[in-house]
Protein backbone atom coordinates (compact mmCIF):
# COMPACT_ATOMS: atom_id res chain seq x y z
CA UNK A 1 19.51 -6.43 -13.12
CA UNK A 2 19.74 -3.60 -10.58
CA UNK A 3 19.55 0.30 -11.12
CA UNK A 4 18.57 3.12 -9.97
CA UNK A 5 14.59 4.09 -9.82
CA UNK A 6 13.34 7.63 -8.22
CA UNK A 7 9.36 7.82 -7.87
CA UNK A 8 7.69 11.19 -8.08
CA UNK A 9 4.52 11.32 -6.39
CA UNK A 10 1.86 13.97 -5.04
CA UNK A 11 -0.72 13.29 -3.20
CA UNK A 12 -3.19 16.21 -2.46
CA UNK A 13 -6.47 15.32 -0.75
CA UNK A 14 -5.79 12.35 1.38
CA UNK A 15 -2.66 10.10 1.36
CA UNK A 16 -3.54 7.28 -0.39
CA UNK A 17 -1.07 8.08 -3.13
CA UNK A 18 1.96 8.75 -1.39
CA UNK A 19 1.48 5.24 0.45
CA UNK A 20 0.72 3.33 -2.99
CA UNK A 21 4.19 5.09 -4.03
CA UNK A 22 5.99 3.90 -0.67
CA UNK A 23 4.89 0.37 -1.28
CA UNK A 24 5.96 0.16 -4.62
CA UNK A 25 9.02 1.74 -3.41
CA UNK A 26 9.40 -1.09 -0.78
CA UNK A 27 8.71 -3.61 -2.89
CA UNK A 28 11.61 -2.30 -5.24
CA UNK A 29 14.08 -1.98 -2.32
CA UNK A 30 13.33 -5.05 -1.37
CA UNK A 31 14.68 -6.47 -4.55
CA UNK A 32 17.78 -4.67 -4.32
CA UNK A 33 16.90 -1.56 -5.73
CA UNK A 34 18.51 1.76 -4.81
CA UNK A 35 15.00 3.95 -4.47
CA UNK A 36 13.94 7.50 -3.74
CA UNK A 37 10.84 8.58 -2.99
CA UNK A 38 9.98 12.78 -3.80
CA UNK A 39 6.70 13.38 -1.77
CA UNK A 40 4.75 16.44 -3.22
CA UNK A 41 2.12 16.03 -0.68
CA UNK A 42 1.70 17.20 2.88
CA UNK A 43 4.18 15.56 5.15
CA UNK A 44 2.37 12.31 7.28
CA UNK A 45 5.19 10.45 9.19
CA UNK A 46 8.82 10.34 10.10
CA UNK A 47 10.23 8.22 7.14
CA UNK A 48 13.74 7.78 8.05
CA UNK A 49 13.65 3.89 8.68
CA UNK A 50 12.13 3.71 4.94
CA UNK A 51 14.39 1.15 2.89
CA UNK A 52 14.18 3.86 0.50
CA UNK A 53 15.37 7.72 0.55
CA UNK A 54 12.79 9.89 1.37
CA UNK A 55 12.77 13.96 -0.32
CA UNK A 56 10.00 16.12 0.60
CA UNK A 57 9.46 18.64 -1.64
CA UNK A 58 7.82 22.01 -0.58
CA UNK A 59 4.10 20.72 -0.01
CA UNK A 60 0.90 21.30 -1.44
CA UNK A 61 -2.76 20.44 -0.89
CA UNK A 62 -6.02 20.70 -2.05
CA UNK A 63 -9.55 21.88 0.16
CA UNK A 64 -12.38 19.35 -0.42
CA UNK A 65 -12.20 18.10 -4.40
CA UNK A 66 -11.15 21.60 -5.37
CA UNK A 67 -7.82 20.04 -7.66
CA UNK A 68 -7.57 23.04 -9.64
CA UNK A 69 -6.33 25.18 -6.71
CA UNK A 70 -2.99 24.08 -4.99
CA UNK A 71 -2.57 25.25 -1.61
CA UNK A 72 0.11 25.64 0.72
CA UNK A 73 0.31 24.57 4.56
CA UNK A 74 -1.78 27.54 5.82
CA UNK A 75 -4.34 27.21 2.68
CA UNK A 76 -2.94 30.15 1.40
CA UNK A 77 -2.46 29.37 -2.81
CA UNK A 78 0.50 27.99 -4.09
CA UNK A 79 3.04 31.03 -5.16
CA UNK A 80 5.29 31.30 -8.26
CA UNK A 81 8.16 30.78 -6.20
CA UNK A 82 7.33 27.49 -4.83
CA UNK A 83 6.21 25.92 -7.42
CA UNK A 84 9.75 26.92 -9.13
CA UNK A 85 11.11 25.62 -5.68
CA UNK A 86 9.71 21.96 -6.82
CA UNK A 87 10.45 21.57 -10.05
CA UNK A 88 14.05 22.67 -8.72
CA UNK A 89 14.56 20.00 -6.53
CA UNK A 90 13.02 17.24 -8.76
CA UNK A 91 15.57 18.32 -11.72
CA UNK A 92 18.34 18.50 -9.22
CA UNK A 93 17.59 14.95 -7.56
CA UNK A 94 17.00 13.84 -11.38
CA UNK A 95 20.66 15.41 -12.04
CA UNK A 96 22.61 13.91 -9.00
CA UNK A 97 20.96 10.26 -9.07
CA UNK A 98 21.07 9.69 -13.03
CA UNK A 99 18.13 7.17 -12.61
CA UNK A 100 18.14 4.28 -14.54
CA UNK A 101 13.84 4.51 -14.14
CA UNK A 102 11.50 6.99 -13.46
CA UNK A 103 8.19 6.48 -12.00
CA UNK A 104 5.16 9.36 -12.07
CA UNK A 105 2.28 8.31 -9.63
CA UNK A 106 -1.16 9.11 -11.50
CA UNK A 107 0.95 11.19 -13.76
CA UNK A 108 -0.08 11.49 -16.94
CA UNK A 109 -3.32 10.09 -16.19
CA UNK A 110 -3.88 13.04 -13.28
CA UNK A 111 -2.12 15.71 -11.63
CA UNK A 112 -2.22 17.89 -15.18
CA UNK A 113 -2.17 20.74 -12.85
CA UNK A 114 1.51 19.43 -12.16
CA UNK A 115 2.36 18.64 -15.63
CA UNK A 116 5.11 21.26 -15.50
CA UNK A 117 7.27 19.38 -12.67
CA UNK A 118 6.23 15.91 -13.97
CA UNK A 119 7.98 16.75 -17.38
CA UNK A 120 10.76 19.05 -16.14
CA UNK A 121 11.47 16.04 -14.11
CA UNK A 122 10.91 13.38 -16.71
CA UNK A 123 13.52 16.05 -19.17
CA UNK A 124 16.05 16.14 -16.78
CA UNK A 125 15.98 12.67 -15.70
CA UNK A 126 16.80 11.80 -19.56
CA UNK A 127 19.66 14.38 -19.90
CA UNK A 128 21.44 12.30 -17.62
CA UNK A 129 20.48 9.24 -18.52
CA UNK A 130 19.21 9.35 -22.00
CA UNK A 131 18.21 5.36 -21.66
CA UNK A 132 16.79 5.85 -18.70
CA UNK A 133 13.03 4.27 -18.42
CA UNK A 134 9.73 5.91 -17.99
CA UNK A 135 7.17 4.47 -16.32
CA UNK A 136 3.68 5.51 -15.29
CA UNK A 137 2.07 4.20 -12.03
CA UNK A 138 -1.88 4.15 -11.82
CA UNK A 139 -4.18 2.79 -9.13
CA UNK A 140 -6.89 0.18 -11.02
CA UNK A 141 -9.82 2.77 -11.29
CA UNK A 142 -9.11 6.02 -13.28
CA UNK A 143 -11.13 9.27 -13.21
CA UNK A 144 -12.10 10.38 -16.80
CA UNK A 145 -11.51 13.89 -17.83
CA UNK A 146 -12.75 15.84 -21.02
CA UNK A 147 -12.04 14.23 -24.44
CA UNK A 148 -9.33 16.67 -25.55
CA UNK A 149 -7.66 15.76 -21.65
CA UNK A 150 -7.48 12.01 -22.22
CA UNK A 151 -6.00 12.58 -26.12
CA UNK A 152 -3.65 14.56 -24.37
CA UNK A 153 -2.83 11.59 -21.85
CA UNK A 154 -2.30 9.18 -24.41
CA UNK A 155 -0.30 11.51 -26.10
CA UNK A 156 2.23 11.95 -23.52
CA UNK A 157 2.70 8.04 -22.84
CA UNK A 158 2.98 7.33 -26.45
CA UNK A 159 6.03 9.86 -26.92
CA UNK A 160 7.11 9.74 -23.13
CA UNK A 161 6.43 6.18 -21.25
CA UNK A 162 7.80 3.10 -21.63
CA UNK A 163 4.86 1.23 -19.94
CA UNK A 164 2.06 1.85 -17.49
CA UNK A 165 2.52 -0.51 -14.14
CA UNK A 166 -1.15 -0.68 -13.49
CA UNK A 167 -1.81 -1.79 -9.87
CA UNK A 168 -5.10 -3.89 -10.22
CA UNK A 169 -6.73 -7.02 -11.62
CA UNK A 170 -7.59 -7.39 -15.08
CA UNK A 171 -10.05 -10.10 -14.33
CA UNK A 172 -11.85 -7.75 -11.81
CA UNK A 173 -11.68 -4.76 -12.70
CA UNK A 174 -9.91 -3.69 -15.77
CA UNK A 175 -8.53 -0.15 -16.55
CA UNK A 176 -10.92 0.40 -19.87
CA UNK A 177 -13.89 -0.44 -17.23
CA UNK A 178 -12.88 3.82 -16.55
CA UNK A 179 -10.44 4.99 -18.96
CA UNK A 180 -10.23 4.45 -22.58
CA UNK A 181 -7.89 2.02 -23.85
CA UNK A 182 -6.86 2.38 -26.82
CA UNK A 183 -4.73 -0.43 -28.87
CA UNK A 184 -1.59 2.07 -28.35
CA UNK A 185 -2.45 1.84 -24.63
CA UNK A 186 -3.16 -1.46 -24.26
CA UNK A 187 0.55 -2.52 -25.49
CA UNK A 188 2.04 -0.65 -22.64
CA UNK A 189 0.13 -1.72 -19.82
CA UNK A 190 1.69 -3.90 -17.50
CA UNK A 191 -0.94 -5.06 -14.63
CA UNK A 192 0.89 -5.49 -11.70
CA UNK A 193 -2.04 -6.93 -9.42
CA UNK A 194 -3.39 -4.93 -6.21
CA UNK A 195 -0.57 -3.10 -4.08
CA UNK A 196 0.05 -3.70 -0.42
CA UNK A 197 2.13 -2.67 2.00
CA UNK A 198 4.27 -5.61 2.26
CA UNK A 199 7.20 -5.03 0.89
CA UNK A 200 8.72 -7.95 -1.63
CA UNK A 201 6.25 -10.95 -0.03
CA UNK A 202 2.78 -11.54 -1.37
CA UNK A 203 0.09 -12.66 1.08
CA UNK A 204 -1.90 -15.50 0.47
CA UNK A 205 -4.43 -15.67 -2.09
CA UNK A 206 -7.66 -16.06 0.43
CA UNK A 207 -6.24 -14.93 3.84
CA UNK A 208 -7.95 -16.26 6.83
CA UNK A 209 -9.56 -13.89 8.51
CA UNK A 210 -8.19 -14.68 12.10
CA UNK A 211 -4.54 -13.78 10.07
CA UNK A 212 -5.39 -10.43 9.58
CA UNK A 213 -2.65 -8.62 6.99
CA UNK A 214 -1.30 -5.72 7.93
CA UNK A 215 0.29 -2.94 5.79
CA UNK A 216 -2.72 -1.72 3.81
CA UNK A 217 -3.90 1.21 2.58
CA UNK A 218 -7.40 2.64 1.88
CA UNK A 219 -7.83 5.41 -1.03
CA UNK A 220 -9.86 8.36 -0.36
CA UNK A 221 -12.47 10.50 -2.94
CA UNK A 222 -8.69 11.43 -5.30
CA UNK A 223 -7.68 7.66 -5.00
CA UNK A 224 -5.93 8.95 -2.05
CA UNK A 225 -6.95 9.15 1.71
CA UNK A 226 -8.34 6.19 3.59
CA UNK A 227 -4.57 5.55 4.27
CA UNK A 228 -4.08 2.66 6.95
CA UNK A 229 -0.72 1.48 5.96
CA UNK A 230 1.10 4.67 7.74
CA UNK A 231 -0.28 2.99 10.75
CA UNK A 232 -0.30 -0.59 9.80
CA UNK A 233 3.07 -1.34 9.05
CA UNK A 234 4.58 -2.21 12.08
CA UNK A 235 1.30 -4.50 13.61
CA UNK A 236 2.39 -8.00 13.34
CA UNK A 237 -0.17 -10.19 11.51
CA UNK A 238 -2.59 -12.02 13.47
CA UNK A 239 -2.55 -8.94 16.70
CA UNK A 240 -5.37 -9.59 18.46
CA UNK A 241 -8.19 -7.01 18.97
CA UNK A 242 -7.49 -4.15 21.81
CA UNK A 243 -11.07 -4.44 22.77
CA UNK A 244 -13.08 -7.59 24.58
CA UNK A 245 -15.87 -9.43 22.74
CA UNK A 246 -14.98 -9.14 19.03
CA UNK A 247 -14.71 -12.63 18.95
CA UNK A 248 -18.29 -12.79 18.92
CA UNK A 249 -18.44 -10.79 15.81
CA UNK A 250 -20.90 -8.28 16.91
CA UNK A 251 -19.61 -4.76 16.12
CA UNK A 252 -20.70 -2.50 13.03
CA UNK A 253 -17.22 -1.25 12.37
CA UNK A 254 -17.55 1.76 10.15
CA UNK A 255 -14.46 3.33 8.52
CA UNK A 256 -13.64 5.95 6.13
CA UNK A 257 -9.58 6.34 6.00
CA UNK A 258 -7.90 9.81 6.69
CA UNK A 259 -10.00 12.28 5.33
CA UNK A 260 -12.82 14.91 5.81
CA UNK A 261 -14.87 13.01 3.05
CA UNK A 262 -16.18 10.51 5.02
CA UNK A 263 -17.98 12.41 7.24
CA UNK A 264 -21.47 12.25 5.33
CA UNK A 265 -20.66 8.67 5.72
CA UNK A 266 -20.32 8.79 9.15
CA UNK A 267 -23.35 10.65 10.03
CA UNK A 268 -25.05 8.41 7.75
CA UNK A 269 -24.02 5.70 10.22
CA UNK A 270 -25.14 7.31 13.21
CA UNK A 271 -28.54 7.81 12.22
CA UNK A 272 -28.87 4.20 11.16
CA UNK A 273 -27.55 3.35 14.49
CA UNK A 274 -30.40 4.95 16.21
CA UNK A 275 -32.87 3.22 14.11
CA UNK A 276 -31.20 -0.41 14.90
CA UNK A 277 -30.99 -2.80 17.97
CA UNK A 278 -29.60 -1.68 20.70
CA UNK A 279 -27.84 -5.26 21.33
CA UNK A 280 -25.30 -4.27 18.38
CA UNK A 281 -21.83 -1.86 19.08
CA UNK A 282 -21.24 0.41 16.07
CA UNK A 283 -17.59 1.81 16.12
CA UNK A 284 -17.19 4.92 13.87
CA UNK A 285 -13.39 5.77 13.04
CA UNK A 286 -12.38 8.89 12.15
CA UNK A 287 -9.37 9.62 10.17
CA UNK A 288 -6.76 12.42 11.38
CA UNK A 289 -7.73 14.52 8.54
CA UNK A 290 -11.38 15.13 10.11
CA UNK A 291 -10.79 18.56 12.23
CA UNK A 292 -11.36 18.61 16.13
CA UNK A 293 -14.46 20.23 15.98
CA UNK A 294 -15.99 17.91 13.72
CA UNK A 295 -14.99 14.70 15.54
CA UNK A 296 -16.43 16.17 18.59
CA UNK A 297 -20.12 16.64 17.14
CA UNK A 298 -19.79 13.18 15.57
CA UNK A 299 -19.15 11.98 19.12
CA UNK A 300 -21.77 14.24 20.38
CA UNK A 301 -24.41 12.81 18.36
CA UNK A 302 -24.11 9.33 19.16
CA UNK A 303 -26.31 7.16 20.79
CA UNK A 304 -24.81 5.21 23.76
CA UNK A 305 -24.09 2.19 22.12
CA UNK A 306 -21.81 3.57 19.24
CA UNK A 307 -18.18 4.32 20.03
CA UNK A 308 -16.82 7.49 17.68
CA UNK A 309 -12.57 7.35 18.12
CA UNK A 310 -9.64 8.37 16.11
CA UNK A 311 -7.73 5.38 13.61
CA UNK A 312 -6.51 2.72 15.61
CA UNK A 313 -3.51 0.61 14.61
CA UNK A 314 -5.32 -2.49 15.30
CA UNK A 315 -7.93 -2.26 12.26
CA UNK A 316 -6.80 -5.24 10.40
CA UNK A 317 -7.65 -7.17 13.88
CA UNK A 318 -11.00 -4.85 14.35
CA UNK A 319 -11.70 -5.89 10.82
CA UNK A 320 -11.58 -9.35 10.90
CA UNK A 321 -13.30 -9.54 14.34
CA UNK A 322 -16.55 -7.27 12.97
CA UNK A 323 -20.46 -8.91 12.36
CA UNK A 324 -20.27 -6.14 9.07
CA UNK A 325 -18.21 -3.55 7.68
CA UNK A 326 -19.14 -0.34 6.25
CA UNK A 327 -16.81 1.74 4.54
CA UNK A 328 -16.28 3.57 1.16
CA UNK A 329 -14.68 2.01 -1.81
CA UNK A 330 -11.08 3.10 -1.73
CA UNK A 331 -8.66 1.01 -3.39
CA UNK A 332 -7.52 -1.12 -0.79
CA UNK A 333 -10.94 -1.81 0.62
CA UNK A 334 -10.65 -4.29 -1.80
CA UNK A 335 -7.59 -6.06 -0.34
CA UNK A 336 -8.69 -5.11 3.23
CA UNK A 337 -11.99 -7.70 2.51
CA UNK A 338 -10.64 -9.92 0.99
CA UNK A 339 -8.40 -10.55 3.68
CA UNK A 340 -11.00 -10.08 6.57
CA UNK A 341 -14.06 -12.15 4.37
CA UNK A 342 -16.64 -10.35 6.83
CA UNK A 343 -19.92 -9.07 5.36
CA UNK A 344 -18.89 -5.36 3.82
CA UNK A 345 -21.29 -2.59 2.61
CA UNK A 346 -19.56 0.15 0.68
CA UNK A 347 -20.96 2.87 0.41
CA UNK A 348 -18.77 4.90 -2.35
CA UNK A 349 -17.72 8.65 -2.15
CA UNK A 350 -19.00 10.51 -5.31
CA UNK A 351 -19.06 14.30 -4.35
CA UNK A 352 -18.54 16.59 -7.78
CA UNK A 353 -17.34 14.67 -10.65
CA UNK A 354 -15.79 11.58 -8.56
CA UNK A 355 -16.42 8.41 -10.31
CA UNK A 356 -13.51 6.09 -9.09
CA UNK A 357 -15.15 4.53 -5.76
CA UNK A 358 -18.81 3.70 -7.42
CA UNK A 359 -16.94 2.07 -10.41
CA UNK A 360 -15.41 0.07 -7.94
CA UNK A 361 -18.18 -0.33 -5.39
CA UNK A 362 -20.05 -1.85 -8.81
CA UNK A 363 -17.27 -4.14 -9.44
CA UNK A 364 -16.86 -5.34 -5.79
CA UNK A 365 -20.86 -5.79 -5.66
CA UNK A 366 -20.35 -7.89 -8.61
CA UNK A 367 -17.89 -10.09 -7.27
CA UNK A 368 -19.94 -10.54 -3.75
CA UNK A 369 -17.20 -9.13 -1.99
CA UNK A 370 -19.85 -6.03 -0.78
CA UNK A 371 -23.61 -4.67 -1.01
CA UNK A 372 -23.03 -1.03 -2.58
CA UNK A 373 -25.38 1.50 -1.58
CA UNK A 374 -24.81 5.10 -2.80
CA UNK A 375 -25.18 8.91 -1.16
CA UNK A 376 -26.42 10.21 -3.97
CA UNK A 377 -28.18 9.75 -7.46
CA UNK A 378 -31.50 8.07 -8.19
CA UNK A 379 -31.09 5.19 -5.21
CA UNK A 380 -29.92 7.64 -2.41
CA UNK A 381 -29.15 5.17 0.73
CA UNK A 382 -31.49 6.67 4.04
CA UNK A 383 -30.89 5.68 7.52
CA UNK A 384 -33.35 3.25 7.73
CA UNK A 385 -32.11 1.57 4.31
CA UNK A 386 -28.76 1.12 5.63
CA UNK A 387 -30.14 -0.39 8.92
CA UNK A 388 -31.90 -2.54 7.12
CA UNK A 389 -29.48 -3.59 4.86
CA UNK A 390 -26.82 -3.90 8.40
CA UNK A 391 -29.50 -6.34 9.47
CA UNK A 392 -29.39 -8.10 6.27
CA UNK A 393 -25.60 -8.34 6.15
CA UNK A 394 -25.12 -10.07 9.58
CA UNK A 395 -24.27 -13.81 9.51
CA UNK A 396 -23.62 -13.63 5.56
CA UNK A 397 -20.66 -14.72 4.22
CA UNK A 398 -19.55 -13.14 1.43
CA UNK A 399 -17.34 -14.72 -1.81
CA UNK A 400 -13.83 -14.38 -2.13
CA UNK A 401 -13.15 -14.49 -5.58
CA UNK A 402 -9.92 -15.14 -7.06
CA UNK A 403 -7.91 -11.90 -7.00
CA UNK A 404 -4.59 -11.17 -8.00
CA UNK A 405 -2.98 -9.32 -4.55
CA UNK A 406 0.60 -9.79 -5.27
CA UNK A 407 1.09 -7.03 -6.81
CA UNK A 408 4.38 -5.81 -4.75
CA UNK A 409 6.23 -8.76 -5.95
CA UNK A 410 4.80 -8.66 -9.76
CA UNK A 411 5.96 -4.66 -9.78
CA UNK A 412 9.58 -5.73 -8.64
CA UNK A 413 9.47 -8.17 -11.91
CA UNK A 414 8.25 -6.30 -14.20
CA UNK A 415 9.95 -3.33 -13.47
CA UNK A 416 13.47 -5.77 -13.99
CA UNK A 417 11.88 -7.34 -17.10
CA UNK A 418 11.79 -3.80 -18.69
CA UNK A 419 15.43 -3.17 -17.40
CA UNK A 420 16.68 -6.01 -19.13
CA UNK A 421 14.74 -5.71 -22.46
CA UNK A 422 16.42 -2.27 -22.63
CA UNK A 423 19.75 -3.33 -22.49
């Protein structure tokens, strides 16, 4: 059964969000579903050959893991007007398409600072279509707020949402491992498995890793960032490396997605580099979101034989031709080893209050999919630990347990089983 299904999503720090939202929307076009996509976040990409419809709504943004403040393009705060402007445009798109679903990205869970355009939206949307569906779409590690904030969030779905599409594994890392599920909760949870960016297909279960997937994202410190897929959806799987003698496996490929908050991370890296054999290449990329200036001293303080460059397109290739990966635990590090199975360190970031990457650094450390080492806390990581545990990490080969990736196709299904139980 077919209908219409707009997706509301804002993504404030990084990207990771939005591209979540634009693979779920895939994934629903791609099973015949007419789709739009309202982007609250900063504009990334041209969008027009989307399968979807693409609205950008006036943007905002966030400086470091300051969510409280919303910022325009210049930085300057949000004003009155604009954020009427959104709310607006989401009740007049919920108006003119009469939506037979409606999908909020984080929302209740997060973005209470946008609760006003999430539930103007979710009103309208149900003035025109009063059986219209509500759905909630959540990555599979949730950041826990006060008490009164998550009574609040279980409020809403209980008299709002008709189910939760929870894009993770049970098995591996299940949503009460950071939020509180609660037996109201638990009967509107649909797990969808981990999202990719391809569309309708699921990849294999244990990719090789000279079939590197492409069409991944990473999540950054707001389960956003670390955003790959904007580049990675239009490599062909199994592209070969741009660079000579990765077949050997002896890089240190460090990565930390699109944002500014890998940069402790990266200097991390650098340091460690000094401290290690000169016989082994680190390459350090640097997401788009890290300013000029700074990816310039990063550059400047490297040794000769690390390499500091922008994002390539090639990293699923880069990936699987690596001795070890370092990276933070955004949420599709997880799909990006699996599909590599190279020896992986994460090293989560947990500036402020952020919890989500070192709940799922633990649970990846678990599995033996990575080593976790943290940047802060009792067990602080130095350079000379993470050499050592570099050294460690080369020639291992790490488990690939049994994860549930298909999560693209599963949303397509479940999102049709709820249609039909409706009606």
């Amino acid at each position: 059964m077919s209908g219409t299904i707009l997706i509301a999503v804002t993504h404030l720090l990084g990207s990771g969000h939005l591209v979540r939202a634009a693979n779920l929307a895939r994934a629903l076009a791609a099973e015949g579903f007419p789709v739009t996509l309202a982007s609250g976040g900063m504009p990334l990409r041209a969008m027009e050959s989307e399968p979807f419809a693409f609205v950008q709504l006036p943007p905002v943004r966030t400086e470091g893991v300051d969510f409280r403040n919303l910022l325009d393009e210049a930085g300057r705060p949000i004003t009155a007007e604009r954020g009427a402007a959104r709310v607006s445009q989401l009740e007049r798109l919920a108006a003119d398409l009469r939506p037979d679903v409606i999908v909020t990205e984080h929302f209740p869970f997060g973005r209470r600072q946008m609760a006003s355009e999430f539930l103007a939206l979710i009103a309208a949307a149900k003035a025109a279509n009063p059986t219209a569906l509500v759905l909630s779409s959540v990555r599979d590690v949730l950041v826990r707020p006060r008490a009164n904030r998550i009574a609040e969030a279980n409020r809403r779905i209980t008299e709002l949402f008709d189910a939760v599409l929870v894009h993770g594994d049970a098995g591996f890392l299940p949503l009460d491992r950071s939020w509180p599920v609660d037996q109201g909760l638990a009967a509107k949870l649909r797990y969808t498995g981990y999202l990719n960016g391809q569309g309708g297909t699921s990849p294999p279960r244990s990719p090789h890793p000279e079939e590197p997937r492409s069409g991944v994202s990473k999540d950054g410190p707001d389960g956003s960032g670390d955003s790959w897929s904007i580049l990675r959806d239009a490599i062909p799987a199994g592209m070969a490396p741009q660079d000579e003698g990765l077949e050997e496996k002896n890089e240190i490929l460090v990565s930390g997605g699109g944002s500014a908050a890998a940069l402790p991370l990266f200097s991390l890296a650098i340091a460690a580099a000094r401290l290690g054999s000169v016989d082994w290449r680190w390459r350090i990329l640097v997401g788009r979101g890290v300013a000029e200036n700074a990816f310039r001293r990063l550059g400047a303080d490297a040794p000769g034989h690390v390499v500091v460059e922008r994002v390539r397109p090639d990293f699923p290739a880069l990936l699987a031709g690596c001795a070890v990966s370092i990276s933070q635990a955004g949420y599709n590090t997880v799909l990006d080893l699996v599909a590599a199975r190279r020896p992986a360190i994460v090293v989560p970031f947990d500036a402020g209050s952020e919890t989500e990457q070192a709940i799922r650094a633990e649970a990846m450390e678990q599995a033996g999919l990575a080593l976790c080492l943290r940047l802060s806390g009792g067990d602080t990581v130095t350079p000379a630990g993470l050499a050592a545990a570099v050294a460690a990490s080369i020639g291992r080969k790490p488990r690939t347990p049994s994860l549930a990736v298909d999560g693209a196709r599963n949303a397509a299904a479940i999102v049709k089983q709820l249609l039909a139980e409706r009606v």
